[in-house]
Protein backbone atom coordinates (compact mmCIF):
# COMPACT_ATOMS: atom_id res chain seq x y z
CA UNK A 1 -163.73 -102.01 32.63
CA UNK A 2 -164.44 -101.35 28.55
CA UNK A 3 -167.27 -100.43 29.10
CA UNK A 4 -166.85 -97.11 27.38
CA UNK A 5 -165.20 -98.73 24.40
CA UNK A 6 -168.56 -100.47 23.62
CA UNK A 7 -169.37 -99.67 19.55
CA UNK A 8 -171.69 -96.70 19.42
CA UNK A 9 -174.41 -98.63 17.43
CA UNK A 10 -174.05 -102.12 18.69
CA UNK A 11 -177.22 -101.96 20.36
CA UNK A 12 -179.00 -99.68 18.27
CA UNK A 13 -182.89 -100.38 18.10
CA UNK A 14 -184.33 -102.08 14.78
CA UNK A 15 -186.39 -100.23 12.58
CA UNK A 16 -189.71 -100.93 12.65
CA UNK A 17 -189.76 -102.39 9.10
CA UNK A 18 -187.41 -105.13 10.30
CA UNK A 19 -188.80 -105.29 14.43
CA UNK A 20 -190.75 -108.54 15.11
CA UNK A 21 -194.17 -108.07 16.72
CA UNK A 22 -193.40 -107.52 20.50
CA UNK A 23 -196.82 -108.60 21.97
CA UNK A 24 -195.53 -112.47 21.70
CA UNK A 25 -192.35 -111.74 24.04
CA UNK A 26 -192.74 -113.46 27.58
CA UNK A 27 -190.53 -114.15 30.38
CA UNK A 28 -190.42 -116.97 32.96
CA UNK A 29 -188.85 -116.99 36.05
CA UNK A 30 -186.59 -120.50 36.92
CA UNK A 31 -184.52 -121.60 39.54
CA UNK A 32 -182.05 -119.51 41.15
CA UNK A 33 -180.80 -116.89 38.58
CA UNK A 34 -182.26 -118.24 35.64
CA UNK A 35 -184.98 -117.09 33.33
CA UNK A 36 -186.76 -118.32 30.09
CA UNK A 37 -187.53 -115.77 27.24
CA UNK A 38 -189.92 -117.25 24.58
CA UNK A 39 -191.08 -115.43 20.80
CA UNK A 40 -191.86 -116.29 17.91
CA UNK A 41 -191.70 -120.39 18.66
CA UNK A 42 -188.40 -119.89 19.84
CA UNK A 43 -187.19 -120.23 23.53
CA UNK A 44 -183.83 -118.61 25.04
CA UNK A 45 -182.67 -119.52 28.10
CA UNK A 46 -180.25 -117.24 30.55
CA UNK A 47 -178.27 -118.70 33.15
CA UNK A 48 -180.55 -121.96 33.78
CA UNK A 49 -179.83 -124.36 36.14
CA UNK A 50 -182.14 -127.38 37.17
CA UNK A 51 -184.27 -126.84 40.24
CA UNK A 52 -183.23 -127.39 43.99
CA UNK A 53 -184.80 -130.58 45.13
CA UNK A 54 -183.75 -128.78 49.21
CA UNK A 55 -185.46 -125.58 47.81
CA UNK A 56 -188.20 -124.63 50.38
CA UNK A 57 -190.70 -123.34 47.72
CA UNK A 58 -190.74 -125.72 44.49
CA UNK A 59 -188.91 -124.24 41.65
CA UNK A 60 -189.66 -124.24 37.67
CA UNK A 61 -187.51 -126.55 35.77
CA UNK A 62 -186.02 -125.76 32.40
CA UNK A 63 -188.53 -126.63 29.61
CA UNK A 64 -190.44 -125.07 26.48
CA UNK A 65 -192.60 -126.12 24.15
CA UNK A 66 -191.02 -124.00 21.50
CA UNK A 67 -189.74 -125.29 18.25
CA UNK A 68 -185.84 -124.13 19.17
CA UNK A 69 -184.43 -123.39 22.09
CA UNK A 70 -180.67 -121.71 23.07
CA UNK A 71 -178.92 -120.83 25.85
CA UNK A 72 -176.93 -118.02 27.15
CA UNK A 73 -174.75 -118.19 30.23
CA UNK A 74 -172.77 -115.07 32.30
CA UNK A 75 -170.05 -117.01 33.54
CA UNK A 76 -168.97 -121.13 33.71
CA UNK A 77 -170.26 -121.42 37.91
CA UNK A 78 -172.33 -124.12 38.18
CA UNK A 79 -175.12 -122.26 39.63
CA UNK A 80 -174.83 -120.27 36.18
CA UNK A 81 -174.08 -123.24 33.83
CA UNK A 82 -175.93 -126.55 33.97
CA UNK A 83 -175.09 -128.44 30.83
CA UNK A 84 -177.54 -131.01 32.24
CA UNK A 85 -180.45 -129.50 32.46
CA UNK A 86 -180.04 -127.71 29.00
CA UNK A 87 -179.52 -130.91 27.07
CA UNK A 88 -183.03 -131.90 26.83
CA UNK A 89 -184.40 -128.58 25.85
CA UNK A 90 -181.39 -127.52 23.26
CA UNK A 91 -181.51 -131.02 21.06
CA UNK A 92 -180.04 -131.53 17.70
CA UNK A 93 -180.21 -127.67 16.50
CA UNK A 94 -179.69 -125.46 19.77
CA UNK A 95 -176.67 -124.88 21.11
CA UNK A 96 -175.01 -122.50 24.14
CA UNK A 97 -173.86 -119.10 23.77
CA UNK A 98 -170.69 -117.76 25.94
CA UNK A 99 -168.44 -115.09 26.01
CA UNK A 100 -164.84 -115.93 24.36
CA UNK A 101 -163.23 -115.55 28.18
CA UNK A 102 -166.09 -117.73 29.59
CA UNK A 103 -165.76 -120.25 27.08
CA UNK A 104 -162.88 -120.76 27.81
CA UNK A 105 -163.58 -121.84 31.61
CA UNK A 106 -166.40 -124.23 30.75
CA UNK A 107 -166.78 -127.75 30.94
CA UNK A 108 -169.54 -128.32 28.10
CA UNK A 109 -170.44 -132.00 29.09
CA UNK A 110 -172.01 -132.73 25.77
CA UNK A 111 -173.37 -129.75 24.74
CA UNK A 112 -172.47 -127.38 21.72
CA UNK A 113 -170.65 -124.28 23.01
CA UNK A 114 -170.49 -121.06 20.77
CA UNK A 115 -167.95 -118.79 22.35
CA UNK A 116 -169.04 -114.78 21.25
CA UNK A 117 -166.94 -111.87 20.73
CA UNK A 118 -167.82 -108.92 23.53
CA UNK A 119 -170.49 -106.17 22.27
CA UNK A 120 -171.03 -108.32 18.89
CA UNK A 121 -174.57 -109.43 18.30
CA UNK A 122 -175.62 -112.93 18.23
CA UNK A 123 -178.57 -113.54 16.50
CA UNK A 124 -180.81 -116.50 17.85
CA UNK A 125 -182.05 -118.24 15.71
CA UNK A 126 -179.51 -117.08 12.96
CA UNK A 127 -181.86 -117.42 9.45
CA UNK A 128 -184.80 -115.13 11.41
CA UNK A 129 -182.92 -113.92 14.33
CA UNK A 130 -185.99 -113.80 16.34
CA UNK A 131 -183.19 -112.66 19.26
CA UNK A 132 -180.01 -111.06 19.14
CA UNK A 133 -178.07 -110.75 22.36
CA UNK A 134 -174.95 -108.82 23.12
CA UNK A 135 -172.39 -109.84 26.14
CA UNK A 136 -170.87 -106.49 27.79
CA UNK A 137 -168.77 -107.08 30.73
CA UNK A 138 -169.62 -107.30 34.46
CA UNK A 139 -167.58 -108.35 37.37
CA UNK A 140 -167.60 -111.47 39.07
CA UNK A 141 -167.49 -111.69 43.12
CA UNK A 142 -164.80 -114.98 42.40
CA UNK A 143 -162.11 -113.39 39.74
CA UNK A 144 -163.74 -115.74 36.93
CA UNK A 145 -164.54 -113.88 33.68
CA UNK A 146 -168.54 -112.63 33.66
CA UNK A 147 -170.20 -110.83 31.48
CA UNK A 148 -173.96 -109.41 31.45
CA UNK A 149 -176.45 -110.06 28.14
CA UNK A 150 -178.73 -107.51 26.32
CA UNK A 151 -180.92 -109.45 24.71
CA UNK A 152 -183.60 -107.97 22.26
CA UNK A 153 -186.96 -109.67 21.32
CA UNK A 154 -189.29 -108.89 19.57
CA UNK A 155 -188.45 -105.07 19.93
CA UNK A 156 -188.42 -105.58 23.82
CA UNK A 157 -184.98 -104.71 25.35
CA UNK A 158 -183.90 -107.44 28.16
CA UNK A 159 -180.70 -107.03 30.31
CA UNK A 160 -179.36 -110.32 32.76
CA UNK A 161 -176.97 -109.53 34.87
CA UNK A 162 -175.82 -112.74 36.17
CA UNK A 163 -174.33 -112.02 39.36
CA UNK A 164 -172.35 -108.85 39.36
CA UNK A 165 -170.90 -106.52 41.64
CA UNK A 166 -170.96 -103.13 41.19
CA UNK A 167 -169.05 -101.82 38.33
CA UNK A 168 -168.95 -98.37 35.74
CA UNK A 169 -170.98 -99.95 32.94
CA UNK A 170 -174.26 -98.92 33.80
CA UNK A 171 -174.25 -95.28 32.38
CA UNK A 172 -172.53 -96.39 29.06
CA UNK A 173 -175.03 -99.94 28.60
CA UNK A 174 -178.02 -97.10 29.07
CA UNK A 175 -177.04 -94.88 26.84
CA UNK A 176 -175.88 -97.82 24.18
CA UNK A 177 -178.05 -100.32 24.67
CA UNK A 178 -181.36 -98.61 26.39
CA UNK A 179 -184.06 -98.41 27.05
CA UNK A 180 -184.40 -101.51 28.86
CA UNK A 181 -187.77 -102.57 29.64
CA UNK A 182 -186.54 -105.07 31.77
CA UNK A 183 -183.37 -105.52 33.85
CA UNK A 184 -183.07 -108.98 35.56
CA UNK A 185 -180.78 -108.23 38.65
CA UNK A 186 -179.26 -110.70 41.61
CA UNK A 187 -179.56 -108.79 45.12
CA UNK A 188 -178.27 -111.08 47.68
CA UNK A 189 -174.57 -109.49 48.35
CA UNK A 190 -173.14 -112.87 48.68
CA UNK A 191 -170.20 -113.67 50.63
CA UNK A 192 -168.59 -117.04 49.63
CA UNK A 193 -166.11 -118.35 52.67
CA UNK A 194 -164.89 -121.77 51.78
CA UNK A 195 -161.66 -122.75 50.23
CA UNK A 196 -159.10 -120.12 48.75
CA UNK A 197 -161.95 -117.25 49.96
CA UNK A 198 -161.77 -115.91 53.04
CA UNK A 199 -164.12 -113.68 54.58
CA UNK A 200 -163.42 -110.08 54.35
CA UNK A 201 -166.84 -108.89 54.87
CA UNK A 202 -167.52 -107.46 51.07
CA UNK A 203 -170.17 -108.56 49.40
CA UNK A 204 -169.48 -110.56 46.35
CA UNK A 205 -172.87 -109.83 44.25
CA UNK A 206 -174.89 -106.54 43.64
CA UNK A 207 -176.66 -106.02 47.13
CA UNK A 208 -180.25 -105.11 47.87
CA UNK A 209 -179.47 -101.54 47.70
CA UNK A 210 -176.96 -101.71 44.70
CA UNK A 211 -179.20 -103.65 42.83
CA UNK A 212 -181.94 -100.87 43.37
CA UNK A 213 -178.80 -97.94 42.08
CA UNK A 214 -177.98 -100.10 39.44
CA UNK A 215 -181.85 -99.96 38.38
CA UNK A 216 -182.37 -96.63 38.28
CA UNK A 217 -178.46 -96.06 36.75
CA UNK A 218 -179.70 -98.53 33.83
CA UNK A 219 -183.20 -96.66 33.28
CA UNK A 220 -185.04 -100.26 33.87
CA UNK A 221 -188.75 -99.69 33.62
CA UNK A 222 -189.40 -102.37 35.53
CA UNK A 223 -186.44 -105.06 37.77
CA UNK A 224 -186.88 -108.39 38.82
CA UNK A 225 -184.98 -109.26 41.75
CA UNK A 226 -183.11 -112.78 41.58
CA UNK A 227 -179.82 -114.97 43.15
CA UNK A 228 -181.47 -115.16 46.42
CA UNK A 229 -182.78 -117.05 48.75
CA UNK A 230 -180.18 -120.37 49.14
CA UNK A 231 -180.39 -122.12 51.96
CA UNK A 232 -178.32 -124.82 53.85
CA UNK A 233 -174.48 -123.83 53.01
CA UNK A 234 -172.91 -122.28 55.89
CA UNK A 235 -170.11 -121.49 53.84
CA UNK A 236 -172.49 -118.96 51.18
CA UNK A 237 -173.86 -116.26 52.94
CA UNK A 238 -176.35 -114.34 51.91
CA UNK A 239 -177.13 -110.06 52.92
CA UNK A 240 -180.61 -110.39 55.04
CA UNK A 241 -184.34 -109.51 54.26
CA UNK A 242 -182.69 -109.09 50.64
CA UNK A 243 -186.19 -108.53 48.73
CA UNK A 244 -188.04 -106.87 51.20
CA UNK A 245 -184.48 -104.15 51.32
CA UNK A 246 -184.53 -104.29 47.75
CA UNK A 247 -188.34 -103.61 47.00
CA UNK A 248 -187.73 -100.68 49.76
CA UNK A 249 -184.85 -98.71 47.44
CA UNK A 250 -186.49 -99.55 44.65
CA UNK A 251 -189.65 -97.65 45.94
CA UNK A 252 -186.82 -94.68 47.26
CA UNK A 253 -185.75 -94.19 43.98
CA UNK A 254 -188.57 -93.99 42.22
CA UNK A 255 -187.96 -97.65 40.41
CA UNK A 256 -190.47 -100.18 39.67
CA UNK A 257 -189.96 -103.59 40.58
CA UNK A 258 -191.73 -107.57 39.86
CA UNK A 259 -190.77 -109.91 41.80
CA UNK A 260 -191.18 -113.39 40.03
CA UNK A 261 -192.87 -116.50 41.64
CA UNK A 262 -190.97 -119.45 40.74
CA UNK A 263 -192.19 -120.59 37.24
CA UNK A 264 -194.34 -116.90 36.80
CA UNK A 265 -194.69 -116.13 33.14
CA UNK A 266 -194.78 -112.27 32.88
CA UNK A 267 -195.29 -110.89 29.38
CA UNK A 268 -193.39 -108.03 28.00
């Protein structure tokens, strides 16, 4: 990985002359992986997808009553990238941010893609730049290109890591990018068997226990657990008791964790 190669500065903090008040930041919890991060009227969106109508609990859909709305995506996987669901809440003036490699691999289906340059702020809305986000790289369980995004708001440091493996980038992202008071995490250890995949027993996500390393490796004050909990696809298989293992490192390591109800609004 780059990892190392990321600019010292790219994710310095703002001064606070220029840092937005941070008490308006909040974060919502949506289907699957995704997650809605709202200040300062606008709303960014990470990984979104529409809820599961076969979900066993009912899940949040993707909506905000703020003036603007954007999107950011880790990689083009349709549990990831839902060009359907973002349409309504993106309109005339919001648009989808991806990673050059990523962009590359999507399928827009209507919507306004923005491909973005690794470590290179985007700034969200661009006249205020209530947000700026920053892909660095992460590793994807299928080969396709993935990053992670650092997000800042409001002074509040956000990283959403998709659905990783375990990689190097943790140290360097702390050191260039920290602290984070939040670090969204997936913790299933998937194992994907159908097609050109075959089963070789690794886990293709960050498992429960990873997850909890990566936490503590990233300097997270607090983790929300999330890519968990599918049901009825023989073919995706999932590590088990994934949050009660993960809330059990966490607590080993000295890490504190959230977890989310589906359409929970936690402020940071």
């Amino acid at each position: 990985m780059g990892a190392a190669a990321a600019p010292a500065l790219a994710g310095a903090r703002a001064s606070a002359q220029v840092r937005p008040d941070p008490s308006t930041v909040t974060m919502q919890r949506l289907s699957w992986a995704g997650i809605r991060l709202e200040h300062a009227g606008v709303a960014v969106f990470i990984d979104a997808t529409a809820p599961n109508p076969d979900a066993p609990i009912k899940e949040a859909p993707v909506a905000t009553k703020a003036s603007r709305s954007f999107a950011l995506v880790s990689h083009h996987h349709g549990d990831h990238f839902d060009p359907e669901a973002l349409k309504p809440v993106l309109g005339a003036q919001g648009y989808v941010v991806a990673e050059e490699g990523v962009a590359r691999q999507m399928n827009p289906q209507g919507v306004l893609v923005l491909p973005a340059r690794m470590y290179e702020p985007v700034f969200l809305s661009r006249g205020a730049g209530e947000f700026v986000a920053w892909a660095v790289p992460a590793v994807d369980g299928l080969g396709s290109p993935q990053v992670s995004w650092i997000v800042d708001a409001g002074g509040r440091r956000i990283i959403h890591c998709g659905d990783t493996l375990w990689h190097g980038g943790w140290w360097s992202y702390a050191r260039a990018y920290g602290p984070f008071d939040v670090a969204v995490l997936p913790i299933n250890g998937m194992r994907q068997t159908s097609g050109m995949y075959r089963d070789v027993t690794q886990p293709m996500s960050l498992t429960p226990e990873q997850a909890a390393s990566a936490s503590k490796n990233l300097g997270a004050r607090l983790t929300v657990p999330v890519h968990y909990g599918a049901t009825g696809n023989p073919a995706y298989v999932e590590q088990p008791q994934a949050e009660a293992r993960f809330l059990k490192a966490m607590a080993a390591l000295g890490q504190t964790a959230r977890v989310l109800a589906q359409g929970e609004i936690l402020s940071l």
